[in-house]
Protein backbone atom coordinates (compact mmCIF):
# COMPACT_ATOMS: atom_id res chain seq x y z
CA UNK A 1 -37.20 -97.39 -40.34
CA UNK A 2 -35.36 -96.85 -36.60
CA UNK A 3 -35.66 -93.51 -34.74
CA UNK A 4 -31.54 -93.90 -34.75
CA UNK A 5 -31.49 -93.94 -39.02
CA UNK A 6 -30.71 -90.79 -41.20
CA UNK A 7 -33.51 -88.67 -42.30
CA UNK A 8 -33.66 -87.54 -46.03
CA UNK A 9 -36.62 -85.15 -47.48
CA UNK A 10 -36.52 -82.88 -50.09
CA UNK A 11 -35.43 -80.03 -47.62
CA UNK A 12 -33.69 -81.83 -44.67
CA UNK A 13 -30.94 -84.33 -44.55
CA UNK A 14 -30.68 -85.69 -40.60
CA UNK A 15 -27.93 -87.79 -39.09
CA UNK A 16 -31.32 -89.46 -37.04
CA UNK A 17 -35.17 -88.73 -36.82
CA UNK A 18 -34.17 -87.52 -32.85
CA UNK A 19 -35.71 -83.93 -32.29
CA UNK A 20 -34.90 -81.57 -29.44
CA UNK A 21 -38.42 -80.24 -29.29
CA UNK A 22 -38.81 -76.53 -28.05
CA UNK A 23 -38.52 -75.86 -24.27
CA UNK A 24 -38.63 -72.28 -22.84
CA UNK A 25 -35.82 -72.08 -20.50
CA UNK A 26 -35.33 -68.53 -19.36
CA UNK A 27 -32.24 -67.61 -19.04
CA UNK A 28 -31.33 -64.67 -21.22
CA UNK A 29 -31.85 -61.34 -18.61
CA UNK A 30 -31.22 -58.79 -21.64
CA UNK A 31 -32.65 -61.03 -24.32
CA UNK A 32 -28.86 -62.11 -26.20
CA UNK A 33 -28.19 -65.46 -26.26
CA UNK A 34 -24.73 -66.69 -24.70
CA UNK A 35 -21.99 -68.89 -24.61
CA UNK A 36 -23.89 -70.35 -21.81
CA UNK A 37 -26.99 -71.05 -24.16
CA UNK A 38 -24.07 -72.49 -26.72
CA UNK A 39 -22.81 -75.26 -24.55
CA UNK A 40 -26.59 -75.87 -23.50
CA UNK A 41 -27.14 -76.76 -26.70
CA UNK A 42 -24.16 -78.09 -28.41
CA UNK A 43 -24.27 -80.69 -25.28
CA UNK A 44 -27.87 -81.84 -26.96
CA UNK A 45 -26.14 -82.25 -30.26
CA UNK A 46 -26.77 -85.81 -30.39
CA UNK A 47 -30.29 -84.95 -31.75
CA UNK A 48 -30.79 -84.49 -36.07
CA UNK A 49 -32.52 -81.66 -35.14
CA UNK A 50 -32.64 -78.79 -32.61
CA UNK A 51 -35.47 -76.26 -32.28
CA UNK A 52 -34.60 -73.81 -29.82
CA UNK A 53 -36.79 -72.29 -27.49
CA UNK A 54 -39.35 -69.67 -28.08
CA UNK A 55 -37.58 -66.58 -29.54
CA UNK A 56 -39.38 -63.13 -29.65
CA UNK A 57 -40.13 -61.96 -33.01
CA UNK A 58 -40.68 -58.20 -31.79
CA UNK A 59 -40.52 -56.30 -28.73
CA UNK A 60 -44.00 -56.27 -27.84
CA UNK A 61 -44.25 -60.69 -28.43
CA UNK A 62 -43.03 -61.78 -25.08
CA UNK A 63 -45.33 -63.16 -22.34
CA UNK A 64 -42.20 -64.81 -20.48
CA UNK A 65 -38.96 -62.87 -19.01
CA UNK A 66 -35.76 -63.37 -19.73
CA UNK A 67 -36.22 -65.02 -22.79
CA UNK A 68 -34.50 -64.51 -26.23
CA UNK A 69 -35.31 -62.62 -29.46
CA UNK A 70 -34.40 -61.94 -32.89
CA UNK A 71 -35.13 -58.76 -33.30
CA UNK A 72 -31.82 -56.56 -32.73
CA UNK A 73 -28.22 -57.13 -34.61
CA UNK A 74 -27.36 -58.06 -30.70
CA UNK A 75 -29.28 -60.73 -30.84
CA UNK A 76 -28.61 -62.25 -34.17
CA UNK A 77 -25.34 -62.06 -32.65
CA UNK A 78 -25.60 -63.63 -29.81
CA UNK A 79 -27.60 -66.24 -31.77
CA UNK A 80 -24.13 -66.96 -33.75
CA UNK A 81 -22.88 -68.18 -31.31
CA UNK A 82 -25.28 -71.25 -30.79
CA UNK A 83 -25.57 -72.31 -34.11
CA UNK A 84 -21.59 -72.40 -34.86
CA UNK A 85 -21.37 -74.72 -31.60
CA UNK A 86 -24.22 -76.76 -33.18
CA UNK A 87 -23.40 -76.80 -36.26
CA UNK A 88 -19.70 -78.23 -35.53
CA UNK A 89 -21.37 -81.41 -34.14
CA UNK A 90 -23.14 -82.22 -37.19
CA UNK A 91 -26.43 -81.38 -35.92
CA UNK A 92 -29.13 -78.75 -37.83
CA UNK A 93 -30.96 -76.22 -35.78
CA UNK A 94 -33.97 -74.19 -36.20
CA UNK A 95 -35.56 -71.63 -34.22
CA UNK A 96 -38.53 -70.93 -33.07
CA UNK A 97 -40.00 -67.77 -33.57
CA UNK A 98 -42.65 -66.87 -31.23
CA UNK A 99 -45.44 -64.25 -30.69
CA UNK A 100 -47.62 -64.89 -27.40
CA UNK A 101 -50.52 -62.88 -27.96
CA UNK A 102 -52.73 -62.56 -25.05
CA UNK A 103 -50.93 -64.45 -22.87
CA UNK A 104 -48.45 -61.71 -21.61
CA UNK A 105 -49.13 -59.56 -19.10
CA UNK A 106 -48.10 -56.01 -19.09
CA UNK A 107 -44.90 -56.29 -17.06
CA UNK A 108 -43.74 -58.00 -20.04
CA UNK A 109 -44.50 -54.94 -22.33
CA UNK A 110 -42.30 -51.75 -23.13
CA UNK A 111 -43.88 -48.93 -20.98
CA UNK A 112 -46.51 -51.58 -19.40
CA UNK A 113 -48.76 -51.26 -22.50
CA UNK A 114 -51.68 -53.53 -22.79
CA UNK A 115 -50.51 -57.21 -24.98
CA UNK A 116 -51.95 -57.38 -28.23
CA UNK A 117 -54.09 -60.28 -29.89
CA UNK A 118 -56.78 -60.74 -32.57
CA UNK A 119 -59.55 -59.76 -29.89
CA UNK A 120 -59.85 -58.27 -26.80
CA UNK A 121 -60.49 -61.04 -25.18
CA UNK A 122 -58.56 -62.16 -22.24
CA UNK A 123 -57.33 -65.07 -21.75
CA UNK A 124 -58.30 -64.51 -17.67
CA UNK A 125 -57.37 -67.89 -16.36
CA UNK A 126 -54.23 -68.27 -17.97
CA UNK A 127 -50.57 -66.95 -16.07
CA UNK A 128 -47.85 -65.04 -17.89
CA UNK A 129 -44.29 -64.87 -16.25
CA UNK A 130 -43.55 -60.96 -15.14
CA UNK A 131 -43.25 -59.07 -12.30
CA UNK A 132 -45.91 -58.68 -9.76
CA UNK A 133 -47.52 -55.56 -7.91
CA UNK A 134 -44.38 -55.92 -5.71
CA UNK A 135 -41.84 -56.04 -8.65
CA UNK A 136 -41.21 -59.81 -7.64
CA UNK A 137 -40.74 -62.39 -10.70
CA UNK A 138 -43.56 -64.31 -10.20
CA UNK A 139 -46.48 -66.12 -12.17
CA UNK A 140 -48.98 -63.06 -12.78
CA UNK A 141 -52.22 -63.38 -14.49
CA UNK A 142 -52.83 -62.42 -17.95
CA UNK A 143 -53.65 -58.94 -18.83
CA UNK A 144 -56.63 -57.89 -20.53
CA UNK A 145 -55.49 -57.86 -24.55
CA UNK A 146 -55.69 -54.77 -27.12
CA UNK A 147 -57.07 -55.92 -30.44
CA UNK A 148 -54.41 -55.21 -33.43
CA UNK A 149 -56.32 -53.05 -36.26
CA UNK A 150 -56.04 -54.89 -39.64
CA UNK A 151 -52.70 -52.49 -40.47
CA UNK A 152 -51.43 -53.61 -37.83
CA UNK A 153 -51.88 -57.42 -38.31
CA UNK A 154 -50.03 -57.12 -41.54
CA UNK A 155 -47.19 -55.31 -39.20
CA UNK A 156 -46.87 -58.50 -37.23
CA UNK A 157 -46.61 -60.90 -40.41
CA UNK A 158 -43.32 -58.67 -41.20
CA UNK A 159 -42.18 -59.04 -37.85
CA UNK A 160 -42.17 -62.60 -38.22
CA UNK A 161 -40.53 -62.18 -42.04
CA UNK A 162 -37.71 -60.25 -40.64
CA UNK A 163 -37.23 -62.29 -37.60
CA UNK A 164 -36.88 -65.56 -40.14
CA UNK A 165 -34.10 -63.11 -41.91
CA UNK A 166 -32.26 -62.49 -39.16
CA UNK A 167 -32.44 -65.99 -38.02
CA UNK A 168 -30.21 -66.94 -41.32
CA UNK A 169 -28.02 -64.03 -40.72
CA UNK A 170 -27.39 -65.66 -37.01
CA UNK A 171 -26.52 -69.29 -38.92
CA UNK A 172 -29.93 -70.92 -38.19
CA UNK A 173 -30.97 -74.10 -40.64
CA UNK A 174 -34.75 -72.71 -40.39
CA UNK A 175 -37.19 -71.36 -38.52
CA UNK A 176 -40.42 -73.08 -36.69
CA UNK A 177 -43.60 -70.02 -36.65
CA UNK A 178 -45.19 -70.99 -33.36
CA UNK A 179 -49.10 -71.90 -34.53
CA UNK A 180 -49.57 -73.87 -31.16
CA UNK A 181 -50.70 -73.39 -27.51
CA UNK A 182 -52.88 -70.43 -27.88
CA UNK A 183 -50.35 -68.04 -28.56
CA UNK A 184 -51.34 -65.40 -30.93
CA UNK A 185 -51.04 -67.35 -34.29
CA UNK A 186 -53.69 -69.77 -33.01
CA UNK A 187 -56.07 -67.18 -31.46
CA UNK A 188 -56.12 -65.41 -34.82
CA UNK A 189 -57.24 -69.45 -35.71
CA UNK A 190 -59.51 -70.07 -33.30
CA UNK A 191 -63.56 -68.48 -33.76
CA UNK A 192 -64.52 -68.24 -29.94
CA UNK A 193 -61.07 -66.23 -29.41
CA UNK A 194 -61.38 -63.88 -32.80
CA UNK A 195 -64.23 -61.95 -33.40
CA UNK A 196 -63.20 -59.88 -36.13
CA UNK A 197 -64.86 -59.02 -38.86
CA UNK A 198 -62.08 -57.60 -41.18
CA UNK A 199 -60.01 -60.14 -43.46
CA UNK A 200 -58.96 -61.79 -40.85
CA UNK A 201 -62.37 -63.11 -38.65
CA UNK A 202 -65.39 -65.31 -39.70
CA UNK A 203 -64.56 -67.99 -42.11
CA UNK A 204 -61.73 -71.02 -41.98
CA UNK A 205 -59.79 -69.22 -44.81
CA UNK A 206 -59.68 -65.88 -43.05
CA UNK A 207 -59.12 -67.14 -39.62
CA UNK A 208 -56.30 -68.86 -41.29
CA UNK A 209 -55.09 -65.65 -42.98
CA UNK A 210 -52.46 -64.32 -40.52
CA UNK A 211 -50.70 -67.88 -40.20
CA UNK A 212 -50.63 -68.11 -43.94
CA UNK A 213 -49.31 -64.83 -44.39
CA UNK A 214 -46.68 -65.03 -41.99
CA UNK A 215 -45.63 -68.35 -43.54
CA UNK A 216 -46.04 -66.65 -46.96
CA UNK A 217 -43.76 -63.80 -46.11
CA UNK A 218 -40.82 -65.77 -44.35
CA UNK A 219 -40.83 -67.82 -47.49
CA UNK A 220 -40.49 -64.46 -49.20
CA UNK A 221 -37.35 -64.00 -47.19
CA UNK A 222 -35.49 -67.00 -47.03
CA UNK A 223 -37.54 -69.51 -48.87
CA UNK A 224 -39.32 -72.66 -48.30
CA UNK A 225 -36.97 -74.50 -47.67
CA UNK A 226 -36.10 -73.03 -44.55
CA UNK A 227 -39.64 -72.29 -43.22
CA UNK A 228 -41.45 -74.34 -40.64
CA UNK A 229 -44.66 -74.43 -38.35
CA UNK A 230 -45.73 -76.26 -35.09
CA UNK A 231 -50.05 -76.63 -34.46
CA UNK A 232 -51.61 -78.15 -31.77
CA UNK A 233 -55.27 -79.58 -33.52
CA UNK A 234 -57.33 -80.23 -30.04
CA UNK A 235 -55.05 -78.53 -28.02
CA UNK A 236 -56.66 -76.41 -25.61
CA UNK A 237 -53.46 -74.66 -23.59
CA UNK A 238 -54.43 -71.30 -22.33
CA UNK A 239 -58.22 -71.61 -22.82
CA UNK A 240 -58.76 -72.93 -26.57
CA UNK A 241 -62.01 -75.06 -26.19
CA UNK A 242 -62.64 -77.42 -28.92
CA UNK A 243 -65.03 -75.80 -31.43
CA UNK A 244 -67.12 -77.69 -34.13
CA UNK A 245 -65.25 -76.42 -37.12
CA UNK A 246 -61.56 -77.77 -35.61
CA UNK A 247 -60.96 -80.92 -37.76
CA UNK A 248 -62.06 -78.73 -41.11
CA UNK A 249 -59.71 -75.61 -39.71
CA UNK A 250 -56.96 -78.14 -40.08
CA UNK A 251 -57.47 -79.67 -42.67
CA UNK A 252 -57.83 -76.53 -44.39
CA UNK A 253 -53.92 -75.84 -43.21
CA UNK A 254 -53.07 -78.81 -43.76
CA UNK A 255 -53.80 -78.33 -47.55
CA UNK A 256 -52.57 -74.59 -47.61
CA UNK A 257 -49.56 -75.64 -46.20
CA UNK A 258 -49.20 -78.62 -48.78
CA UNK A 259 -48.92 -75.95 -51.71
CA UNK A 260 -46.18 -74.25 -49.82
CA UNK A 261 -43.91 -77.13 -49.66
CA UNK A 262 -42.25 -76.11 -46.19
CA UNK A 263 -39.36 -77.71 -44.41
CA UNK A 264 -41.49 -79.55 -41.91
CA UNK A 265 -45.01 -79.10 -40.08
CA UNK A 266 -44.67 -80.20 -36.42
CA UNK A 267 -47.82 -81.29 -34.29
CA UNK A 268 -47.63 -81.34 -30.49
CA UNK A 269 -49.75 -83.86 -28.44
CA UNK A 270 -50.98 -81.69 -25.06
CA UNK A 271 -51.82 -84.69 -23.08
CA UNK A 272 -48.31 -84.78 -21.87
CA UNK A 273 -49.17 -81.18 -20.62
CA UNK A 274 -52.21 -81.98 -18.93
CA UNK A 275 -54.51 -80.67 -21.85
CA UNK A 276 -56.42 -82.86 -24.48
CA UNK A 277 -54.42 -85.89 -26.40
CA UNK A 278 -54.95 -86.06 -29.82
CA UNK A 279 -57.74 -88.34 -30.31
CA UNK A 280 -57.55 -92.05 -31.85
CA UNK A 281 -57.44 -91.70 -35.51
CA UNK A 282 -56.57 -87.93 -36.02
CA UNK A 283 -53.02 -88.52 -36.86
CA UNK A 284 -53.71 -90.58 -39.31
CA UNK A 285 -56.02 -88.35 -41.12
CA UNK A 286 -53.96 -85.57 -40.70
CA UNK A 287 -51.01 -87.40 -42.57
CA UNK A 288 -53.50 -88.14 -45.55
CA UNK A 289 -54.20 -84.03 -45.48
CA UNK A 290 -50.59 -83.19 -45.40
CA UNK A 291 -48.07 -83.90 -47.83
CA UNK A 292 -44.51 -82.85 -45.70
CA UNK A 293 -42.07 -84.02 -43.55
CA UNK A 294 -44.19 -84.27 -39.98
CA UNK A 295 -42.59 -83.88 -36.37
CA UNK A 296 -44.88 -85.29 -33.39
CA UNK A 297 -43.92 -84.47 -30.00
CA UNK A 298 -45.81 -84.84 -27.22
CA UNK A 299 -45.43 -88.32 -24.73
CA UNK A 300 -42.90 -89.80 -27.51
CA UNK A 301 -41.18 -92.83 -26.18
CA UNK A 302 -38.90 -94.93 -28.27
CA UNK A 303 -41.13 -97.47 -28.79
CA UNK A 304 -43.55 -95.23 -29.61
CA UNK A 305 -41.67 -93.42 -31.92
CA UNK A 306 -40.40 -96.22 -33.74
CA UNK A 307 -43.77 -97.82 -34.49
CA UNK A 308 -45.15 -94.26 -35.45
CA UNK A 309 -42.08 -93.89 -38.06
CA UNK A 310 -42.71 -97.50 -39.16
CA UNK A 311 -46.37 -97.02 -39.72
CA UNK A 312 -45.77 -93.62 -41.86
CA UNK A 313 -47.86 -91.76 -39.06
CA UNK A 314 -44.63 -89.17 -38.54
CA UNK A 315 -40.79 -88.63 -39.95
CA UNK A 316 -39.23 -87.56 -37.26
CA UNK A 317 -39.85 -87.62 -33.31
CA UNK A 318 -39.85 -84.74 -31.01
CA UNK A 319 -38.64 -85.01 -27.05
CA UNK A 320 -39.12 -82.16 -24.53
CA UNK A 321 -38.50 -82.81 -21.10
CA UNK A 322 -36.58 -85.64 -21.26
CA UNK A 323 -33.56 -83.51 -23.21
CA UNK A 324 -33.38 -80.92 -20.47
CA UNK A 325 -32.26 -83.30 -17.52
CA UNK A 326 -30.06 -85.97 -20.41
CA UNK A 327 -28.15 -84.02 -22.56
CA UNK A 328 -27.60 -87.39 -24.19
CA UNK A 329 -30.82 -88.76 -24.76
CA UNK A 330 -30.20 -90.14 -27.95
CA UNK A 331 -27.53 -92.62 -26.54
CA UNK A 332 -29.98 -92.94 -23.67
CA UNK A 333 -32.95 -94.20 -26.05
CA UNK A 334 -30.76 -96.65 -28.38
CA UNK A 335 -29.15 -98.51 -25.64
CA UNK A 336 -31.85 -98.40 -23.64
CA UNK A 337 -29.89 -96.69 -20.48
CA UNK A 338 -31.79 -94.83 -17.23
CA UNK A 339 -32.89 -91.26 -17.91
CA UNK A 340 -32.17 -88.66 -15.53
CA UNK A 341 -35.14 -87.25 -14.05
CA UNK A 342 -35.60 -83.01 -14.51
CA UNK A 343 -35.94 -81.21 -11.69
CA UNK A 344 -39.18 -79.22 -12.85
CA UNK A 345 -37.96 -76.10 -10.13
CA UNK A 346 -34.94 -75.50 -12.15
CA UNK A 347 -36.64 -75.16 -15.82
CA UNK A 348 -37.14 -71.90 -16.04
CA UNK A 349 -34.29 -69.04 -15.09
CA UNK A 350 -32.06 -69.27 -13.01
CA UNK A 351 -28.13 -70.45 -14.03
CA UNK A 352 -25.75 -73.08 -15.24
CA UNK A 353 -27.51 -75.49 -12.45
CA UNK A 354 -30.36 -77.20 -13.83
CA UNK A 355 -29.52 -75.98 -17.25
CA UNK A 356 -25.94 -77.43 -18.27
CA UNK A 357 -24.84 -79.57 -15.27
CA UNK A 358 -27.19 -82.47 -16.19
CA UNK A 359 -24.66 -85.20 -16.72
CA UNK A 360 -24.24 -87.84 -19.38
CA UNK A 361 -25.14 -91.58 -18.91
CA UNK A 362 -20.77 -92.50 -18.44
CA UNK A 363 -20.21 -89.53 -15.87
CA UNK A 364 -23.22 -91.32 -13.89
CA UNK A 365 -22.13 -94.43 -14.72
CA UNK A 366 -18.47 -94.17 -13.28
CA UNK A 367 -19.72 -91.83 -10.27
């Protein structure tokens, strides 16, 4: 089973197991995507699979300027025009739909309100991207977080419910909930960040609550099928310690998410972002716990990824980086050619430069 082969599950047919994994890029000022975003992506169409960058579910979810939503009939139709360009090069694309949590800080709120998460709890050494005390873009620390009452937790699952709705009005294959990197899905998960003690604090299964739900009510919307989620078990991004109950947390999901027969469950390895690797072993338990197509990104190299997909670890193999500087990483990987190397000042905002002026392995070859 090659990296390079088709991918067939009960939900997703793939021309290869190649996945553009999620990157936040920056580059939507008013929060519509663009034809600029369109040839940014349709460029990476050599992948089976595209999940697109963190979208906001709501108006109050961002933690990052300048990024997209899909929350406003502007933006599903700015979305439109993405998906057609994607979808004419034989490649499926899901989004990702994204609520930060804590890790905003009140420049990225509508009238400077306070973020929300399942605490108040701040997450004090972590940086969102707003405006400083001078009104500069800059990287500004985290503000201190409003806890949502239990009403309004169960306003947040619909956000993400309607966001997955729009998301099929604006052509999308899916959509990915975003359960990983201590945005607000995984502080609701994790017991040193929530302290509640409604329905949703104290034990595994309510801890687990508001992911389920939100998964529950997409699937409500526009079905299995087309539903998705990304974790990070041992992550630790924006201050998530490891806590004794982790593995059994997981595993929990793992089994919840079983029942629900999603399109995919996609696990991120943080060591390639300078947080904890997964350790020796987990994978393979996980896979045991989980009965779905799985996506691992994280410090995937083709070797890696082949060997993975041989030994029935993963399905399907997700790249960051490396797709932002070689549009054509796919070619790259199966004929082994020299990647590109990102330059990390140009990732987020800004332009075409950086973004969709990366060129392809012939223009470099003939230069």
């Amino acid at each position: 089973m090659s990296l390079f082969e088709p991918f067939h599950s009960k939900h997703l047919t793939l021309k290869n197991k190649v996945v553009m994994a999620p990157m936040t890029r920056a580059r939507n000022p008013n929060g519509i995507p663009n034809e600029m975003n369109a040839l940014y992506y349709q460029q990476r169409t050599n992948a089976g699979l595209i999940i697109t960058e963190g979208t906001s579910i709501s108006a109050t979810a961002a933690g990052v300027l300048h990024i997209p939503g899909l929350f406003t009939q502007e933006q599903v139709e700015g979305w439109k025009l993405v998906t057609q360009a994607v979808h004419e090069a034989g490649t499926k694309i899901f989004t990702q739909l994204w609520h930060v949590g804590r890790v905003s800080h009140t420049s990225n709120q509508p009238g400077g309100i306070a973020p929300v998460s399942a605490s108040n709890i701040a997450a004090a050494h972590s940086f969102a991207w707003g405006y400083d005390e001078n009104g500069k873009e800059s990287f500004v620390p985290c503000s201190t977080p409003r806890a949502l009452t239990t009403a309004e937790v169960k306003t947040v699952v619909q956000d993400f419910a309607n966001a997955a709705t729009n998301a099929i009005f604006a052509g999308f294959d899916g959509v990915e909930l975003h359960g990983a990197n201590g945005y607000l899905i995984e502080q609701f998960l994790h017991p040193q960040i929530n302290n509640r003690t409604d329905e949703y604090g104290g034990s595994i299964a309510n801890r687990s609550r508001f992911l389920l739900e939100a998964i529950d009510a997409s699937i409500a919307n526009i079905g299995a099928d087309k539903v998705a989620i990304r974790l990070t078990p041992y992550g630790g991004l924006h201050e998530m310690p490891h806590y004794e109950e982790l593995e059994a947390t997981y595993s929990y999901l793992a089994k919840e998410l079983s029942k629900r027969n999603i399109a995919y469950l996609h696990i991120m390895d943080q060591k390639s972002r300078g947080s904890y690797a997964l350790p020796d072993g987990y994978l393979a338990r996980f896979r045991k716990q989980y009965n779905g197509a799985l996506i691992l990104t994280g410090g995937m190299d083709k070797e890696k990824s082949n060997q993975f997909i041989a030994d029935g670890l993963i399905d399907l193999a997700g790249f960051g980086e490396a797709f932002i500087a070689n549009p054509d990483l796919t070619a790259r990987l199966k004929n082994n050619w020299p990647l590109n190397e990102p330059d990390r000042n140009l990732h987020y905002g800004g332009a075409a430069h950086g973004y969709t002026d990366y060129p392809v392995y012939e223009t470099t070859a003939k230069a």
